[in-house]
Protein backbone atom coordinates (compact mmCIF):
# COMPACT_ATOMS: atom_id res chain seq x y z
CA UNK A 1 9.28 7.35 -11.63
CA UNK A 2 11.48 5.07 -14.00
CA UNK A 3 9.22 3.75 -16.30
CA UNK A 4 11.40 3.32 -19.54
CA UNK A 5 11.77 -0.61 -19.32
CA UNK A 6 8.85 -1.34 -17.31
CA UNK A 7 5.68 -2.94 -18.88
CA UNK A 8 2.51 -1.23 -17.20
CA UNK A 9 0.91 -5.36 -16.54
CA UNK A 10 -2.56 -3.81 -14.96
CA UNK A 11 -4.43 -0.95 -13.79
CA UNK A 12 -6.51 -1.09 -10.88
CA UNK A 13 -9.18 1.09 -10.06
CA UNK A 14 -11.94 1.51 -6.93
CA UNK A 15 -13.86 3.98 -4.71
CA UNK A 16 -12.40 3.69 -0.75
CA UNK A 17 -14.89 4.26 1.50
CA UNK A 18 -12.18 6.89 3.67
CA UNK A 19 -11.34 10.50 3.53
CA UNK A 20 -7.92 11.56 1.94
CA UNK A 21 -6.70 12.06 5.40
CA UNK A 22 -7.46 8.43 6.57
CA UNK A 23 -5.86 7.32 3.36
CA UNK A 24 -2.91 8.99 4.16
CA UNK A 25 -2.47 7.89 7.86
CA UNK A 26 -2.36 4.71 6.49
CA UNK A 27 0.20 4.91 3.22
CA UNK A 28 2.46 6.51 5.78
CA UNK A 29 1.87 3.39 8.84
CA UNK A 30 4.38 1.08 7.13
CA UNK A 31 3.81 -0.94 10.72
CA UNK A 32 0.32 -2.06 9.76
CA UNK A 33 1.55 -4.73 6.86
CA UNK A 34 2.44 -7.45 8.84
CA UNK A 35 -0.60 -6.70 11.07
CA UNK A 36 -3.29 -6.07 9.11
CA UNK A 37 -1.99 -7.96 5.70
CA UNK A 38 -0.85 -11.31 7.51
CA UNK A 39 -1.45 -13.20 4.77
CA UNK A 40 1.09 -10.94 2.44
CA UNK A 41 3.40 -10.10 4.68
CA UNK A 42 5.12 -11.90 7.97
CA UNK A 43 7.10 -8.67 9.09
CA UNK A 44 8.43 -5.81 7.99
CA UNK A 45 12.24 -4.02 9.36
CA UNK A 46 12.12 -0.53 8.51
CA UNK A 47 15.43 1.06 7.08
CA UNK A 48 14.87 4.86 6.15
CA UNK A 49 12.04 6.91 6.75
CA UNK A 50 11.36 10.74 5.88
CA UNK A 51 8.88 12.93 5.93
CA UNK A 52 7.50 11.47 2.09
CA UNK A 53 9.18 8.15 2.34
CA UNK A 54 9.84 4.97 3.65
CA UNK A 55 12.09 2.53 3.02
CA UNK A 56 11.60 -1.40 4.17
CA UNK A 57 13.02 -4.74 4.23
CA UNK A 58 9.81 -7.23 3.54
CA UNK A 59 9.55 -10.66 4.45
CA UNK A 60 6.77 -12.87 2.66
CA UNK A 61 4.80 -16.05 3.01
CA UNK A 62 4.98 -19.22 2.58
CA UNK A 63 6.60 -19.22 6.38
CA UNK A 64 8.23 -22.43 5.05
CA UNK A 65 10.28 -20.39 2.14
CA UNK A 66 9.73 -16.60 2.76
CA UNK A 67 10.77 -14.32 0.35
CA UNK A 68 12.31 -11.11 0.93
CA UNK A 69 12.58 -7.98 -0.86
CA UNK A 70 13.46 -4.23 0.22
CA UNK A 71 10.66 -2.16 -0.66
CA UNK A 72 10.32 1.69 -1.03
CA UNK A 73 7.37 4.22 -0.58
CA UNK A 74 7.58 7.74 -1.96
CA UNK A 75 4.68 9.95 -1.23
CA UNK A 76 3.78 13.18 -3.68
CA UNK A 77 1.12 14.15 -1.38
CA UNK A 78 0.21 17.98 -3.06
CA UNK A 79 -0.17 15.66 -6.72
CA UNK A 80 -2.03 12.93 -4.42
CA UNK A 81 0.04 9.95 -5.42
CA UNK A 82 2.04 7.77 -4.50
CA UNK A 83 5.09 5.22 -5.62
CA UNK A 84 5.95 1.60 -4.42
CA UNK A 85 9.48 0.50 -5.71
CA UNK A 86 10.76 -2.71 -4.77
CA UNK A 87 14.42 -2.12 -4.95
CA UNK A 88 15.72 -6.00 -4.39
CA UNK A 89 14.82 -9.11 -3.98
CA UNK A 90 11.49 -10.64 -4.91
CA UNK A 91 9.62 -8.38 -7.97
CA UNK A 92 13.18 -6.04 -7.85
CA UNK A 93 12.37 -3.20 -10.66
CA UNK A 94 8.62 -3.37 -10.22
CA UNK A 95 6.92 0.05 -8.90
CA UNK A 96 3.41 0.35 -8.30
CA UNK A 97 1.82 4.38 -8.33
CA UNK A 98 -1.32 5.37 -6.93
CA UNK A 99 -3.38 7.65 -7.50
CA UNK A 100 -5.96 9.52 -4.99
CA UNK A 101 -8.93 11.78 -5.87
CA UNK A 102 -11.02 12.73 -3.33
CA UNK A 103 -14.60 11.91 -4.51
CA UNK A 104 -16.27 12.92 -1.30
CA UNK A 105 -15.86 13.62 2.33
CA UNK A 106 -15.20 10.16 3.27
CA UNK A 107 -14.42 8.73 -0.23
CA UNK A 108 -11.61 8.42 -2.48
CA UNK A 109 -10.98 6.99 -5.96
CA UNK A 110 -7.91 5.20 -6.37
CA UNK A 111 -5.96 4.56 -9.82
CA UNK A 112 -3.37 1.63 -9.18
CA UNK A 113 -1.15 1.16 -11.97
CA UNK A 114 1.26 -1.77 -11.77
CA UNK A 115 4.62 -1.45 -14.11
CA UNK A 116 7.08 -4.60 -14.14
CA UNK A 117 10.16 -5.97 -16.10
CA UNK A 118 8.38 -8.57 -17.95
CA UNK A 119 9.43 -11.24 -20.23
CA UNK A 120 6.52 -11.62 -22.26
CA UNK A 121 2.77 -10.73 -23.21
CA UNK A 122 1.70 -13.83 -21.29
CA UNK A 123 3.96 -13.15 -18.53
CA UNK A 124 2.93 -9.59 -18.04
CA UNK A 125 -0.80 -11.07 -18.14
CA UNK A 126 -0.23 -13.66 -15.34
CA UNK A 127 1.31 -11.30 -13.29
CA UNK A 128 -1.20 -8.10 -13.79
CA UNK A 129 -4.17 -10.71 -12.88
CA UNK A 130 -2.00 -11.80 -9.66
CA UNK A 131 -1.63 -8.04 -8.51
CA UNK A 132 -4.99 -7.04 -9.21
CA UNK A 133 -6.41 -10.06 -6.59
CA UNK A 134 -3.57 -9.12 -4.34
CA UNK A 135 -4.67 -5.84 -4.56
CA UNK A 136 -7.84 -6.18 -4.34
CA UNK A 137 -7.62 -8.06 -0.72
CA UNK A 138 -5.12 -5.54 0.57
CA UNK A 139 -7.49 -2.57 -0.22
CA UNK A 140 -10.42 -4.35 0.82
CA UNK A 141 -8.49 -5.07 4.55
CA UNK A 142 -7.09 -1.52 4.54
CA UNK A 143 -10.52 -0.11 3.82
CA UNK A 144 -11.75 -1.96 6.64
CA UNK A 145 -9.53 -0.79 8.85
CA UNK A 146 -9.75 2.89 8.33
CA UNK A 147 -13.58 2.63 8.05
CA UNK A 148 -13.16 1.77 11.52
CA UNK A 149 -10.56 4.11 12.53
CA UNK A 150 -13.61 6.93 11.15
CA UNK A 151 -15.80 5.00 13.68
CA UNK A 152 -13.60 5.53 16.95
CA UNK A 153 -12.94 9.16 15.68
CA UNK A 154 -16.26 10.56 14.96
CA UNK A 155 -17.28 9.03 18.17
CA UNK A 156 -14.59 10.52 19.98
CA UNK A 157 -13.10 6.85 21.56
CA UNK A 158 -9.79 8.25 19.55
CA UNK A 159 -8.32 11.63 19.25
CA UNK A 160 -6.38 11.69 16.14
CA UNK A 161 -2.62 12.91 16.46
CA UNK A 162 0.59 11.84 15.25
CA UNK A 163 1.02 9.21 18.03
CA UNK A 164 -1.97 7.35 18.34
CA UNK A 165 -1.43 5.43 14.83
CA UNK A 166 -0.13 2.69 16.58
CA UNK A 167 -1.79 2.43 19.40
CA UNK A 168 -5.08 2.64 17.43
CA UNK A 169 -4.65 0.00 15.47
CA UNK A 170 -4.47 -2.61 18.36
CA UNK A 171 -7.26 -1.32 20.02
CA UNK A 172 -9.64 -1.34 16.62
């Protein structure tokens, strides 16, 4: 994590109502953004992916002037966290880590901490507020969704392996 000329702008924290392993399934399903997060993202070209990363090209509303960035995801999953870099375009130098801790079986505590290349105090206010209500929405969707995910698994409409991600999502 670079972090020497980066402002930390906010911290974020919440309880998810989802296990670890839900949590997970979805940090890894970079597929789901332009899905589940329509109004954040309008689609999403994957360029690299490993076993703890993923690399993206994001496009973003307004549909009338989208902004683009390329946007990487490194997972630490034996530490439980997690890194969002966006490596150009829109909010290029800005990384976002998160932080899991397991506070039950199907709950999780989440530290967000949000690090930018600011300009000024007042700057690095405006934009901690604005990622802490984006934020906010996308965990609240995510949430949501893997609430629901738990649903179709405990009642055995879903059997979970590596390839029904996808196909689970549609079908939720």
């Amino acid at each position: 994590m670079n972090t020497g000329s980066l402002s930390l702008v906010a911290t974020y924290r919440r309880t998810i109502h989802a296990s670890l392993e839900r949590i997970w399934e979805n940090v890894r399903d970079w597929e789901h953004l332009p899905w589940l997060h329509r109004s954040s993202f309008l689609r999403v070209t994957l360029l690299n992916l490993t076993p703890s990363s993923w690399q993206a090209r994001v496009i973003m509303p307004p549909v009338e002037a989208p902004r683009e960035a390329i946007i990487e995801l490194q997972m630490d999953a034996p530490n439980q966290r997690y890194w969002s870099r966006t490596l150009e375009g829109q909010g290029a130098g800005g990384e976002i880590l998160t932080i899991l801790t397991p506070s039950g079986e199907r709950t999780t505590d989440i530290v967000v901490e949000f690090r930018a290349l600011v300009s000024s105090v007042k700057a690095a206010e405006a934009l901690g507020k604005a990622y802490l209500r984006l934020y906010e929405r996308l965990w609240d969707e995510d949430e949501r969704m893997m609430v629901r995910r738990q649903e179709l698994i405990d009642k055995r409409r879903i059997v979970v392996t590596p390839t029904t991600s996808k196909r689970m999502r549609r079908s939720a």
